[in-house]
Protein backbone atom coordinates (compact mmCIF):
# COMPACT_ATOMS: atom_id res chain seq x y z
CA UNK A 1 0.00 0.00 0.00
CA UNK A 2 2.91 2.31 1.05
CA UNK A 3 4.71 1.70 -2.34
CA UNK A 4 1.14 2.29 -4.37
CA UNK A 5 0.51 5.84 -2.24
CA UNK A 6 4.27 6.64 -3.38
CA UNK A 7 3.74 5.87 -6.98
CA UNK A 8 0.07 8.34 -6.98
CA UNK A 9 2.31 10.99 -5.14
CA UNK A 10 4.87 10.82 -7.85
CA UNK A 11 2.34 11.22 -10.37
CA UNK A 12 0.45 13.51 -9.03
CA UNK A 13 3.89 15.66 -8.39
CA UNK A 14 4.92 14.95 -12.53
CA UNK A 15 1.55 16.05 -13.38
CA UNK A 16 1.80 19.48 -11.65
CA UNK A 17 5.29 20.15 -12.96
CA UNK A 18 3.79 19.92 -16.98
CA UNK A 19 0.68 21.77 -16.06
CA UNK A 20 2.90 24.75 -15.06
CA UNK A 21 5.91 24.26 -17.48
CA UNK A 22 2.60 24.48 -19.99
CA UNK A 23 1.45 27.71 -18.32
CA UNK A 24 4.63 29.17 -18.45
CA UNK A 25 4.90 28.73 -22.22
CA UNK A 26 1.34 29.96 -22.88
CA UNK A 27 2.12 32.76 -20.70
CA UNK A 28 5.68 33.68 -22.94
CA UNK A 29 4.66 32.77 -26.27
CA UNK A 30 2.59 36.11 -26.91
CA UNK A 31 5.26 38.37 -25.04
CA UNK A 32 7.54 36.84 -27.66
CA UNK A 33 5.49 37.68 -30.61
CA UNK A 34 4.80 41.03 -30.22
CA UNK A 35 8.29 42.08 -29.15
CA UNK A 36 8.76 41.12 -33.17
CA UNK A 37 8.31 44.23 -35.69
CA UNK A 38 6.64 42.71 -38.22
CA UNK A 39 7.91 45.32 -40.95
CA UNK A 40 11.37 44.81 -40.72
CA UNK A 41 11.47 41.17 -40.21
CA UNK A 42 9.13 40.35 -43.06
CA UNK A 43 11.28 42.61 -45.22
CA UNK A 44 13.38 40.64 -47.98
CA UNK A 45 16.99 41.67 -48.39
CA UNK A 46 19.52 40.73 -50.64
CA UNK A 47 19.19 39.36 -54.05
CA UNK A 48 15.61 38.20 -54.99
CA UNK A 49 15.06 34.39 -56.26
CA UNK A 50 15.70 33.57 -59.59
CA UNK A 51 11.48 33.10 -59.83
CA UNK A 52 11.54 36.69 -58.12
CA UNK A 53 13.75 37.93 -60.39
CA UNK A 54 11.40 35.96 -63.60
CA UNK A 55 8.80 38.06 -62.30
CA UNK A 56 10.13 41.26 -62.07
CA UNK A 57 11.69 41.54 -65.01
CA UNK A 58 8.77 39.90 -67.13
CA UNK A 59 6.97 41.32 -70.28
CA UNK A 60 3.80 43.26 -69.20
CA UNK A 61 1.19 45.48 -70.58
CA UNK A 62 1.30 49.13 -68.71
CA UNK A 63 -1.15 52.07 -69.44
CA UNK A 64 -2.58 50.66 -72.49
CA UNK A 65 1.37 49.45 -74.14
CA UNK A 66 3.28 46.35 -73.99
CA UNK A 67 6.43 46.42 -72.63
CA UNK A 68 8.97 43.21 -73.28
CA UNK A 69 10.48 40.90 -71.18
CA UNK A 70 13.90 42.27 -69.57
CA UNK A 71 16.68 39.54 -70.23
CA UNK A 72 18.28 40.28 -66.44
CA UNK A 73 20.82 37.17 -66.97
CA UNK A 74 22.84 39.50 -69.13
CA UNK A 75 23.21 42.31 -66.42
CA UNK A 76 25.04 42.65 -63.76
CA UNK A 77 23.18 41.12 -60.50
CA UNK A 78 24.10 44.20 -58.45
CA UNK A 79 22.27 46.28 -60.33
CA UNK A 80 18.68 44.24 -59.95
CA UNK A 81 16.20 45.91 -58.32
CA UNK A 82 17.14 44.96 -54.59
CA UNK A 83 16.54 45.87 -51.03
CA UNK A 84 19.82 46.99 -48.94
CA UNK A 85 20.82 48.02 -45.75
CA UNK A 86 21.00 52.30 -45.55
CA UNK A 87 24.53 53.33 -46.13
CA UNK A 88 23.53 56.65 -47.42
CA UNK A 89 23.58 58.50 -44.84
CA UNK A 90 20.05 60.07 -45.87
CA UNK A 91 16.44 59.79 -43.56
CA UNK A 92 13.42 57.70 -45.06
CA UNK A 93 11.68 58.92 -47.82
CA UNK A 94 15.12 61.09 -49.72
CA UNK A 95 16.19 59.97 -53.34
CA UNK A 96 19.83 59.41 -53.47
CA UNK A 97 21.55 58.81 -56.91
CA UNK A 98 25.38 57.84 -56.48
CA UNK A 99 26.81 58.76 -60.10
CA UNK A 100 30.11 57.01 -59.07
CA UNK A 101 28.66 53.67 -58.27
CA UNK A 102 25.48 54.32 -60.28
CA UNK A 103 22.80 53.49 -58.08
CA UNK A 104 19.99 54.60 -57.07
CA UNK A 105 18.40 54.23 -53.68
CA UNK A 106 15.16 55.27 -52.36
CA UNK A 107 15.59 55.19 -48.57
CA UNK A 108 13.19 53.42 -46.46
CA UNK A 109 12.16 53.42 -42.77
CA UNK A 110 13.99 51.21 -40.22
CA UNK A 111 16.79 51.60 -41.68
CA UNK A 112 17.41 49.76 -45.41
CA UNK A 113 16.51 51.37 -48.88
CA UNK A 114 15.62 49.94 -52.53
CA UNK A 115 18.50 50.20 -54.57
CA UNK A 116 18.17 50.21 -58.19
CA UNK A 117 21.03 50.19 -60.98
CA UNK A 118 21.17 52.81 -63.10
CA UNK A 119 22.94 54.32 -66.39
CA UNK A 120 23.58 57.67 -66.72
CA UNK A 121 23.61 60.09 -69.57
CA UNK A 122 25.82 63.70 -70.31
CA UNK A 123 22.61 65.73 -67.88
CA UNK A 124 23.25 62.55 -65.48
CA UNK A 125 26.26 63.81 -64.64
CA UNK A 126 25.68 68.09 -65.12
CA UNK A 127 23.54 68.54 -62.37
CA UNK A 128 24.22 67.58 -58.47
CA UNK A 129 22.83 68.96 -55.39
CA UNK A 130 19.74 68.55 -53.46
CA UNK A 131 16.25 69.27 -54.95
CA UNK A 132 12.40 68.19 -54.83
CA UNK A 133 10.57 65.77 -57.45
CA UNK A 134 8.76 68.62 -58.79
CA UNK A 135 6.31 66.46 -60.90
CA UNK A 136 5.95 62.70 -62.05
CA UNK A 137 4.10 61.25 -65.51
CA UNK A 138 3.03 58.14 -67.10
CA UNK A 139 4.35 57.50 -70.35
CA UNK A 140 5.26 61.49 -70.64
CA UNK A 141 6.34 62.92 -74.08
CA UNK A 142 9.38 63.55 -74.57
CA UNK A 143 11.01 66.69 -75.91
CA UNK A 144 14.54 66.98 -76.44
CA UNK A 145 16.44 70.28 -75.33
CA UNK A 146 17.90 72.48 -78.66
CA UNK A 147 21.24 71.50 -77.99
CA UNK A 148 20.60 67.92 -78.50
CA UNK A 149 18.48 68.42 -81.45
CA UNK A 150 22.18 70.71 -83.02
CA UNK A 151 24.03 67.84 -82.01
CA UNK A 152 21.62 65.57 -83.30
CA UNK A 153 19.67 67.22 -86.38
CA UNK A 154 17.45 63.96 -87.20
CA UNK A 155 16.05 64.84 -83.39
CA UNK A 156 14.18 67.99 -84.84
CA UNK A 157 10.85 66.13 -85.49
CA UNK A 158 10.28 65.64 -81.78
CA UNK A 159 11.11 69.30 -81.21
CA UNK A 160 9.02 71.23 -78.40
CA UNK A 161 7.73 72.91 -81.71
CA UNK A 162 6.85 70.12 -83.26
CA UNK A 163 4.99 68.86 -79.89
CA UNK A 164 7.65 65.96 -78.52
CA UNK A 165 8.17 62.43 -79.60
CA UNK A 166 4.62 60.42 -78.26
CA UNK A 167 4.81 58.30 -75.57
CA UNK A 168 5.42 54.66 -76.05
CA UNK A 169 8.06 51.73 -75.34
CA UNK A 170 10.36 53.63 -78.28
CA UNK A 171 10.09 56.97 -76.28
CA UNK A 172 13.32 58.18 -74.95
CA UNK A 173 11.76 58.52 -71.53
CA UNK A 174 10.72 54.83 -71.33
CA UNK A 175 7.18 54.35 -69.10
CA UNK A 176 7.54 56.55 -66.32
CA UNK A 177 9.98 60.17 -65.89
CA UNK A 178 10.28 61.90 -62.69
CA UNK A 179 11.26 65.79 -62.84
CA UNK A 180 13.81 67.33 -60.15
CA UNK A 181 13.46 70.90 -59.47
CA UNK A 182 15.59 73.22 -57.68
CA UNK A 183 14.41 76.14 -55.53
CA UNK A 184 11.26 76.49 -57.76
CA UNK A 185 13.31 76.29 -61.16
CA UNK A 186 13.46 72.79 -63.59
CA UNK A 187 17.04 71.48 -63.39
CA UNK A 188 16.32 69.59 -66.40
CA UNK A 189 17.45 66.52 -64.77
CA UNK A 190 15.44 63.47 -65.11
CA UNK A 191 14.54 60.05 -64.11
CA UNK A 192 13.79 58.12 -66.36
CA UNK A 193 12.61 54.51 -68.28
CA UNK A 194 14.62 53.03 -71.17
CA UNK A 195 14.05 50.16 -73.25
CA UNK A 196 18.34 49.67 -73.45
CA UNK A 197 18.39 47.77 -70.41
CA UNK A 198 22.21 46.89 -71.73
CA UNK A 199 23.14 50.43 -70.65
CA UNK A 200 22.47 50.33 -67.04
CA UNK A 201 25.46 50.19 -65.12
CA UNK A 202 27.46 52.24 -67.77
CA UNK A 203 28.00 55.77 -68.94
CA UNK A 204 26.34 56.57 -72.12
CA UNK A 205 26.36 59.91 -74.48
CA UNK A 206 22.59 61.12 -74.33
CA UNK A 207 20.22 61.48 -71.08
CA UNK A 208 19.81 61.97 -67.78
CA UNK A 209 19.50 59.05 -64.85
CA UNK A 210 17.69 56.22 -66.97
CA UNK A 211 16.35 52.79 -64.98
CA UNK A 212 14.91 49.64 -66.99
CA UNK A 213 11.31 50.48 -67.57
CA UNK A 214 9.93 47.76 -65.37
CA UNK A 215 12.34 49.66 -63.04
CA UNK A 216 11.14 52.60 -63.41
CA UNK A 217 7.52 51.64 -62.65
CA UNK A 218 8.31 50.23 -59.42
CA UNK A 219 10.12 53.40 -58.25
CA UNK A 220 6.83 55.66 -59.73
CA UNK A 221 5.20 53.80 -56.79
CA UNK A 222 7.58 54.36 -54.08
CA UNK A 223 8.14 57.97 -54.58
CA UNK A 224 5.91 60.79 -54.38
CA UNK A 225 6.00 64.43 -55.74
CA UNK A 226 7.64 66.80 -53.39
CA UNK A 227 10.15 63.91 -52.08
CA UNK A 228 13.70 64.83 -51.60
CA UNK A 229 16.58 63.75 -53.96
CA UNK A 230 19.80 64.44 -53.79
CA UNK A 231 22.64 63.54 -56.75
CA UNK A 232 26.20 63.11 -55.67
């Protein structure tokens, strides 16, 4: 009888211990959770996937045109579209475009920012300085500035006269442009789409800052007018 009474204390003694090693973990388990902040840890850094990258750079119809399929094997992985930790030195929500690495980043809170490789034109590199994103379009016209059209006489047909080349995927500003003003007063300095997604990552004779057009579109969404943007 003794040894039976032993064997129920024992028992009874086991049983208690799991009921409150169980409490204890019910009573951690939510403490845990929302000590977590859900929008930096869900954030994706890094290189996407190769499906990620499949999708990004896929063919896709935009405001009524078709844009094609961006081979991205042929460029340079560091200049995909890809989230980074902030090295600029810049708060959330500023443009910076680095003209010696040619990047772009658009800085995010908690500290990372989307970097996107660009290629940059003659204007990409006249202009520096702080300014605002004055104004943003979707598939703008583009008209190109006199001294382009001297350099370039077979230009003249998309002269500001002659009302700008239309907007399409052959339009020099790709799908989306972005224009940076300066104390009130257009630096002429763009971002921009381009359909030669070979020259990002690479100086190149006409232009301003130019981003693959499926680029492009993604940063339309991420930055508003009146942001900050400063080119270095």
């Amino acid at each position: 009888m003794k040894d039976r009474a032993s064997t129920l204390s024992r028992r009874v003694l086991l049983l208690g211990m799991l009921s409150s090693t169980l409490t204890a973990c019910s009573t951690l388990s939510p403490a845990g959770i929302t000590s977590i902040t859900p929008s930096t840890a869900r954030r994706p850094m890094g290189l996407p996937s190769e499906e990620e990258l499949a999708t990004r750079y896929a063919g896709l119809e935009d405001g009524g045109y078709t844009l094609p399929a961006v081979p991205y094997q042929q460029i340079d992985p560091k200049f995909y579209r890809q989230r980074v930790m902030n090295m600029t030195g810049e708060p959330a929500g500023t443009v910076v475009v680095d003209t010696g690495s040619k990047f772009l980043y658009v800085v995010e809170p908690g500290g990372t920012a989307m970097r996107y490789g660009v290629g940059l034109g003659r204007a990409g590199f006249a202009w520096e300085g702080e300014g605002v994103v004055h104004w943003r379009q979707k598939w703008p016209h583009w008209k190109p500035p006199a001294e382009m059209i001297a350099r370039q006489p077979e230009l003249a047909k998309f002269s500001v006269e002659n009302g700008g080349q239309p907007p399409g995927p052959n339009n020099a500003l790709g799908a989306r442009a972005l224009y940076i003003f300066q104390n009130g007063e257009d630096t002429l300095y763009r971002l921009h789409g381009t359909r030669e997604w070979s020259s990002i990552g690479k100086s190149v004779s006409s232009g301003c800052v130019r981003l693959i057009n499926q680029d492009v579109i993604d940063l339309y969404t991420r930055v508003p007018s009146k942001a900050r943007i400063v080119v270095r």
